[in-house]
N, C-alpha and C. Protein backbone atom coordinates (compact mmCIF):
# COMPACT_ATOMS: atom_id res chain seq x y z
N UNK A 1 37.34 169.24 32.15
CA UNK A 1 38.57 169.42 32.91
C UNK A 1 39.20 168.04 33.13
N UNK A 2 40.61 168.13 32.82
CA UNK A 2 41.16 166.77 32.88
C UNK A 2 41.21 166.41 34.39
N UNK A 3 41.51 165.11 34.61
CA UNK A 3 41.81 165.03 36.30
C UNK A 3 43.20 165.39 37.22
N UNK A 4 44.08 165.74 36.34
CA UNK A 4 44.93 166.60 36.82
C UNK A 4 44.62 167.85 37.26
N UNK A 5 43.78 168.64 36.15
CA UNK A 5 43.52 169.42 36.63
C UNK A 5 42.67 169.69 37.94
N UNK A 6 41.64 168.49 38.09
CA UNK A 6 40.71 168.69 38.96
C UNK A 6 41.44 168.75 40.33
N UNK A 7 42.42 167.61 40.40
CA UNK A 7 43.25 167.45 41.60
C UNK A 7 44.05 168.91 42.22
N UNK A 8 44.18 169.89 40.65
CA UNK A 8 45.00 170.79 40.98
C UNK A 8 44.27 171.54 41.73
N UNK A 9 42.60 171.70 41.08
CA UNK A 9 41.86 172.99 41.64
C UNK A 9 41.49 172.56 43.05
N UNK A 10 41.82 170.89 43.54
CA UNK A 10 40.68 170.83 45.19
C UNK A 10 41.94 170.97 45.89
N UNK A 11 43.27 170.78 45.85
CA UNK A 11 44.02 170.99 46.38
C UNK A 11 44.71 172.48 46.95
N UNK A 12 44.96 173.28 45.27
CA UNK A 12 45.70 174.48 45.72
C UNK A 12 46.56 173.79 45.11
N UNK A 13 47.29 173.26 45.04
CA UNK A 13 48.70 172.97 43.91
C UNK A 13 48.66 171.74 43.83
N UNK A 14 50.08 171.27 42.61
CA UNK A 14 50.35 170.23 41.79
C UNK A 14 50.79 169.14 42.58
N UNK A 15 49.92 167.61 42.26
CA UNK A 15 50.99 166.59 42.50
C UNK A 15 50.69 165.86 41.90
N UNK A 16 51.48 165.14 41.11
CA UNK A 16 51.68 163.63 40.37
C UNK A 16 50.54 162.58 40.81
N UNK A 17 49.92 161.59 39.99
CA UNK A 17 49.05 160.76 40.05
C UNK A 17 49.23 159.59 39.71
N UNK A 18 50.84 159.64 39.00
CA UNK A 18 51.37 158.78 38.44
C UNK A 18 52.44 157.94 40.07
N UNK A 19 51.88 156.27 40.24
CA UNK A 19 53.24 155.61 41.06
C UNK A 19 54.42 155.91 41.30
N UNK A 20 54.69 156.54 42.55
CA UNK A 20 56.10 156.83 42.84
C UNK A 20 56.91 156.04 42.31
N UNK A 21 58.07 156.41 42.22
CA UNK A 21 59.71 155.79 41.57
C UNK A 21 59.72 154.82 42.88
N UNK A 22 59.61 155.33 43.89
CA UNK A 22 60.02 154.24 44.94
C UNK A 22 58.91 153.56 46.17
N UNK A 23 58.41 152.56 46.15
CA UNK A 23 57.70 152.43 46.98
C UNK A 23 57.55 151.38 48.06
N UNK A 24 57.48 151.16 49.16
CA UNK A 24 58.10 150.43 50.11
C UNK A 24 56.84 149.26 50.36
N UNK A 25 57.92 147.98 51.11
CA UNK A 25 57.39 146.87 50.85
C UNK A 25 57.56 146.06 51.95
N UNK A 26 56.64 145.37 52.41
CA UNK A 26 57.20 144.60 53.71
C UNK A 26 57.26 143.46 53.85
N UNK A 27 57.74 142.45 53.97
CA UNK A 27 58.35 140.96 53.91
C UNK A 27 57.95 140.18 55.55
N UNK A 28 58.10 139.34 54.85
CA UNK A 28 57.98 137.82 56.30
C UNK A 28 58.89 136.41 55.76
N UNK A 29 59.24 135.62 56.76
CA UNK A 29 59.93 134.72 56.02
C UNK A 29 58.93 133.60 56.67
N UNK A 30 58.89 132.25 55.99
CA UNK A 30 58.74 131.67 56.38
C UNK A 30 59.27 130.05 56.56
N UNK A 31 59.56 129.20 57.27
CA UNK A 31 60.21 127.42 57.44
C UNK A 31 59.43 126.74 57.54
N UNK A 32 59.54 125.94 56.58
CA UNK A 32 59.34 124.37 56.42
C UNK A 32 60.23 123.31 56.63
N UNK A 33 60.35 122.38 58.01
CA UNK A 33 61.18 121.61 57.99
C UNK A 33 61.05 120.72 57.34
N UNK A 34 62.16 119.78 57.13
CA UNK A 34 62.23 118.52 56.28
C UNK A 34 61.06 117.83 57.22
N UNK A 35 60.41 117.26 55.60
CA UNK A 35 59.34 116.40 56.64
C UNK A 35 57.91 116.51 56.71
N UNK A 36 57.75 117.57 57.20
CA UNK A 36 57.09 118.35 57.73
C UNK A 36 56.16 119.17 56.19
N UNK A 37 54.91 119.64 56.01
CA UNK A 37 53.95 120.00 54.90
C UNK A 37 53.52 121.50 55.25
N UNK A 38 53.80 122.13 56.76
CA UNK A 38 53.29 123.31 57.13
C UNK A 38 54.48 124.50 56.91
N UNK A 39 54.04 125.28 56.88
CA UNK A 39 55.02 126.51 56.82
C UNK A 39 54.93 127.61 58.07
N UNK A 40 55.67 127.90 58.62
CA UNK A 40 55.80 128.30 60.04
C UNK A 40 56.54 129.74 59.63
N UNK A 41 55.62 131.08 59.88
CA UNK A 41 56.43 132.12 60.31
C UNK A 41 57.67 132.12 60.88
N UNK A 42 58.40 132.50 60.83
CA UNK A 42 59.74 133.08 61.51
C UNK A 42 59.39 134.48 62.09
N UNK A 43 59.93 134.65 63.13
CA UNK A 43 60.16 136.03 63.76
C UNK A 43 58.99 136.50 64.25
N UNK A 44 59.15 137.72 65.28
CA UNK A 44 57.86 137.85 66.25
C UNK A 44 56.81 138.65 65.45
N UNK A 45 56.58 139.02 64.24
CA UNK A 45 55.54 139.94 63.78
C UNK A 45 55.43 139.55 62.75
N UNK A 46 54.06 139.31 61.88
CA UNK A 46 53.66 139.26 61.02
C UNK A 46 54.42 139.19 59.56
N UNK A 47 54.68 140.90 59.44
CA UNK A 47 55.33 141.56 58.34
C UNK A 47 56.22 142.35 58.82
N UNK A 48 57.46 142.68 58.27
CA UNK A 48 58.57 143.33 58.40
C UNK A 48 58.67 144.51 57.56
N UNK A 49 59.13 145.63 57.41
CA UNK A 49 59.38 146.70 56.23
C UNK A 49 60.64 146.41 56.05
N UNK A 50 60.79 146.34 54.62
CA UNK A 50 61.90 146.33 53.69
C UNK A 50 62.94 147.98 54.05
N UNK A 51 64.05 147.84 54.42
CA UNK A 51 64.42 148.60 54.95
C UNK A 51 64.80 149.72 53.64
N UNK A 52 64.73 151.00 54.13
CA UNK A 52 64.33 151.92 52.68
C UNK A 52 65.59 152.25 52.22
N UNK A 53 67.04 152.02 53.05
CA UNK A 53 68.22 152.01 52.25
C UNK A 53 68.57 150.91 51.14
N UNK A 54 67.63 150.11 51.58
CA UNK A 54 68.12 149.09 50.67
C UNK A 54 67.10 149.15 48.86
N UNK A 55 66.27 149.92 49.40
CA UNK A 55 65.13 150.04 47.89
C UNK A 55 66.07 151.49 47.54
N UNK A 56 66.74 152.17 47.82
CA UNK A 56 67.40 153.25 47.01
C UNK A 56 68.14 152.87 46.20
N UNK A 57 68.94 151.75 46.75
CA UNK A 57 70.52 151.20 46.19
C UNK A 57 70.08 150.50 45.16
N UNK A 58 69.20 149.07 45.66
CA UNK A 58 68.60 148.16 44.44
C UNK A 58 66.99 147.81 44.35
N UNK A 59 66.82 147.02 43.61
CA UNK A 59 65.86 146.68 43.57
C UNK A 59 64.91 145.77 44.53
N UNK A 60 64.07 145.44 44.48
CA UNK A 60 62.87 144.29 45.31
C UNK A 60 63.85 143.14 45.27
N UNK A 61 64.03 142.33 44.11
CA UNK A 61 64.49 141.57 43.94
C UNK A 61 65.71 141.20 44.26
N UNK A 62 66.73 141.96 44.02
CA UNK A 62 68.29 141.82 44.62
C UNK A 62 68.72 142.34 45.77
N UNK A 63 67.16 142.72 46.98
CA UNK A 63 67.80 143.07 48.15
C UNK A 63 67.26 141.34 48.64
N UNK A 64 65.78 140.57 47.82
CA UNK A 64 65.35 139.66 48.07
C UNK A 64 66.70 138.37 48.15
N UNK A 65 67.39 138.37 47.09
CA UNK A 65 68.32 137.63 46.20
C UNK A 65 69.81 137.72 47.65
N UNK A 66 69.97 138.85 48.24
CA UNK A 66 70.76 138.78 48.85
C UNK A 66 70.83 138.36 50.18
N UNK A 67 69.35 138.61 50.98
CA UNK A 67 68.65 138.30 52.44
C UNK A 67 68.91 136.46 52.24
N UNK A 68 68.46 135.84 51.19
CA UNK A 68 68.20 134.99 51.13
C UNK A 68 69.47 134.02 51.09
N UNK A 69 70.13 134.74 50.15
CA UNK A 69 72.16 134.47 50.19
C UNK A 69 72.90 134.05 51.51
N UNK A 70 72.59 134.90 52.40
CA UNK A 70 72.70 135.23 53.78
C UNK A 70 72.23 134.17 54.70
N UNK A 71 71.27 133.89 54.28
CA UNK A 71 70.35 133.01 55.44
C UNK A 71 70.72 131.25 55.91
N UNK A 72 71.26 130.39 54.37
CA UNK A 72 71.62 129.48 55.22
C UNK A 72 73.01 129.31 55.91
N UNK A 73 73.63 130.36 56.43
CA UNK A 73 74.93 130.75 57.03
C UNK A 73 74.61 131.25 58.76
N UNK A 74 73.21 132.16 58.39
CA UNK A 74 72.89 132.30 59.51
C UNK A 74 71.71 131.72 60.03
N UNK A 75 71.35 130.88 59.38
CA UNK A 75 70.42 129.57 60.38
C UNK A 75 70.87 128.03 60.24
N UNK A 76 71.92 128.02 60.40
CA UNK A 76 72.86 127.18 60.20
C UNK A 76 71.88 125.64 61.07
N UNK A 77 71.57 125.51 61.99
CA UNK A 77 71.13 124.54 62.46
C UNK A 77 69.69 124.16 62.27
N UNK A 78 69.34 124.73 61.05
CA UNK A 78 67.82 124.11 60.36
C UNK A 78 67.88 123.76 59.46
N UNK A 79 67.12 122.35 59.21
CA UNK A 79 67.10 121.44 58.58
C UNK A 79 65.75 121.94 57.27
N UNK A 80 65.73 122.41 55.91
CA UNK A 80 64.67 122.17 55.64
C UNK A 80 64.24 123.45 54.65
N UNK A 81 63.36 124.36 54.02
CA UNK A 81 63.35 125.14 53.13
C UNK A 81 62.65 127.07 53.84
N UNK A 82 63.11 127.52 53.16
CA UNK A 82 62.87 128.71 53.87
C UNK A 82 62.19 129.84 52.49
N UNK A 83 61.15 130.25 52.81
CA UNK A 83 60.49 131.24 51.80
C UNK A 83 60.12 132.49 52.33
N UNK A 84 61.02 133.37 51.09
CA UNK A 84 60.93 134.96 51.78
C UNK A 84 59.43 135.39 51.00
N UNK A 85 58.63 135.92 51.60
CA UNK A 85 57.34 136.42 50.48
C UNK A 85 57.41 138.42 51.15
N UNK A 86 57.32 138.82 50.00
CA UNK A 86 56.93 140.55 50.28
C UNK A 86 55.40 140.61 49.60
N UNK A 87 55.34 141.76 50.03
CA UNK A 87 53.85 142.77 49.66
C UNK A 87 54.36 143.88 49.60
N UNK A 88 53.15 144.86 49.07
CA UNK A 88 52.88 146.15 48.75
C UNK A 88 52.25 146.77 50.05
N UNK A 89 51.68 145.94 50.87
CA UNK A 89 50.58 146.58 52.26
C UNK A 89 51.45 145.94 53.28
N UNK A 90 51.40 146.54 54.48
CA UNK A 90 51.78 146.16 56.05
C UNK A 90 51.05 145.02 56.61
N UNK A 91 49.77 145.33 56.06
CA UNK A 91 48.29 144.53 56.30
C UNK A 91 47.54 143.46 54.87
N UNK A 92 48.14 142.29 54.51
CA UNK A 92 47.42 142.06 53.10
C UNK A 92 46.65 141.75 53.87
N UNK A 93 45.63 141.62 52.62
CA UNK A 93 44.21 140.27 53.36
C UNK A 93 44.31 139.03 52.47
N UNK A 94 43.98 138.33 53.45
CA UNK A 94 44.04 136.99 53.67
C UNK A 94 43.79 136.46 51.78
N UNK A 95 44.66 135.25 51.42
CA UNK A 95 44.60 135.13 50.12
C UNK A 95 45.47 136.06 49.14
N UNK A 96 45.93 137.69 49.33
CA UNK A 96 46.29 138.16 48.89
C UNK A 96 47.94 137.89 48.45
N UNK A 97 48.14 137.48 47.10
CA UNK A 97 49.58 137.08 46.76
C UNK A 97 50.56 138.18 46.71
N UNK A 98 51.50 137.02 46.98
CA UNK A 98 53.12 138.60 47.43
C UNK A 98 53.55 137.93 46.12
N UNK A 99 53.94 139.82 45.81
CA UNK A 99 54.75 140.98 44.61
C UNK A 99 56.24 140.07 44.04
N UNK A 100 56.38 139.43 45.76
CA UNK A 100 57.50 138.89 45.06
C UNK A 100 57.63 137.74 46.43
N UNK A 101 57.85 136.60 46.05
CA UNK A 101 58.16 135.09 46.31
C UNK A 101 59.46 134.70 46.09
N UNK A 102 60.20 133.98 46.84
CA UNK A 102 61.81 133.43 46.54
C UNK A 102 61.62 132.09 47.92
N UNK A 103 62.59 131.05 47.47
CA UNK A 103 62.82 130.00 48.37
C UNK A 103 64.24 129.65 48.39
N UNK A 104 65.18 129.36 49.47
CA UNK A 104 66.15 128.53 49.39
C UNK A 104 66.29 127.42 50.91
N UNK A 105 67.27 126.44 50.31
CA UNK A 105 67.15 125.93 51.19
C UNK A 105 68.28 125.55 52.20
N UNK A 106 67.72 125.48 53.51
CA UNK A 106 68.38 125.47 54.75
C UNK A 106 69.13 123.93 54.82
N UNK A 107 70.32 123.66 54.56
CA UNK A 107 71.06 122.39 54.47
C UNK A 107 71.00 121.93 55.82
N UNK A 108 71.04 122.45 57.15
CA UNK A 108 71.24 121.63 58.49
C UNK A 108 72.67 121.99 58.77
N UNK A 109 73.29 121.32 59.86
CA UNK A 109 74.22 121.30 60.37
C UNK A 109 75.04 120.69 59.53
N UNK A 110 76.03 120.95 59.19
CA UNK A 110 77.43 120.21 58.42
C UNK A 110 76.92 120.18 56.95
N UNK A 111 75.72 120.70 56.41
CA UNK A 111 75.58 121.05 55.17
C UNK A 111 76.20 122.21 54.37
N UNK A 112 76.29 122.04 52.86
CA UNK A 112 76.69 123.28 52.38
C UNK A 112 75.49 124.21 51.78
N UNK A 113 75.40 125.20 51.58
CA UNK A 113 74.39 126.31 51.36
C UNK A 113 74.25 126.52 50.20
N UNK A 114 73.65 127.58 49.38
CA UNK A 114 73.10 127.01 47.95
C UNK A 114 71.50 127.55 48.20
N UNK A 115 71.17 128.63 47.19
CA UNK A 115 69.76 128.87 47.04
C UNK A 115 69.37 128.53 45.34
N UNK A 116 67.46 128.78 45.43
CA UNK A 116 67.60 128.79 44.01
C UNK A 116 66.49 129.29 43.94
């Protein structure tokens, strides 16, 4: 018996085994000021969930591409580099690398903005 099938018979009916089309992801940002070698959380919790209107519309990457667009406009008075990292879990463990990584950087006051 294949394992579809097996799944079919302990259950009572059919479901896919195959990775959902859509699956949600939760992010943290983190700052490094000029200077400075440590990287400092932002914001009061750990990990954040990727908000699920935004994984319908686009992808991981171009909701990543756009948060990040955004950011040295609205942290206008930090000096220094800012890295968005996501996961697949609410909870990684420790060591565990994020799905997806991006950096831009925070110009300071009277700077112009610009990621990469």
């Amino acid at each position: 018996m294949d394992r579809a099938a097996a799944v079919r018979n302990e259950t009572g009916s059919w479901f896919s085994l195959k990775k959902p089309y859509w699956q949600p992801y939760w992010w943290r940002l983190l700052f490094r000021a000029d200077g400075s070698s440590e990287w400092a959380v932002m914001g009061p919790g750990p990990l954040h969930r990727v908000p699920n209107d935004a994984l319908r519309s686009s992808s991981l990457a171009a909701w990543a591409r756009a948060l990040l667009e955004e950011a040295p406009g609205e942290l206008d008075d930090l000096c220094g580099e800012l890295l968005l990292e996501c996961y697949e879990e609410p909870d990684p463990a420790g060591g565990t690398p994020p799905v997806l990584s991006a950096r831009t950087r925070l110009p300071g006051p009277g700077g112009s903005g610009g990621g990469r």
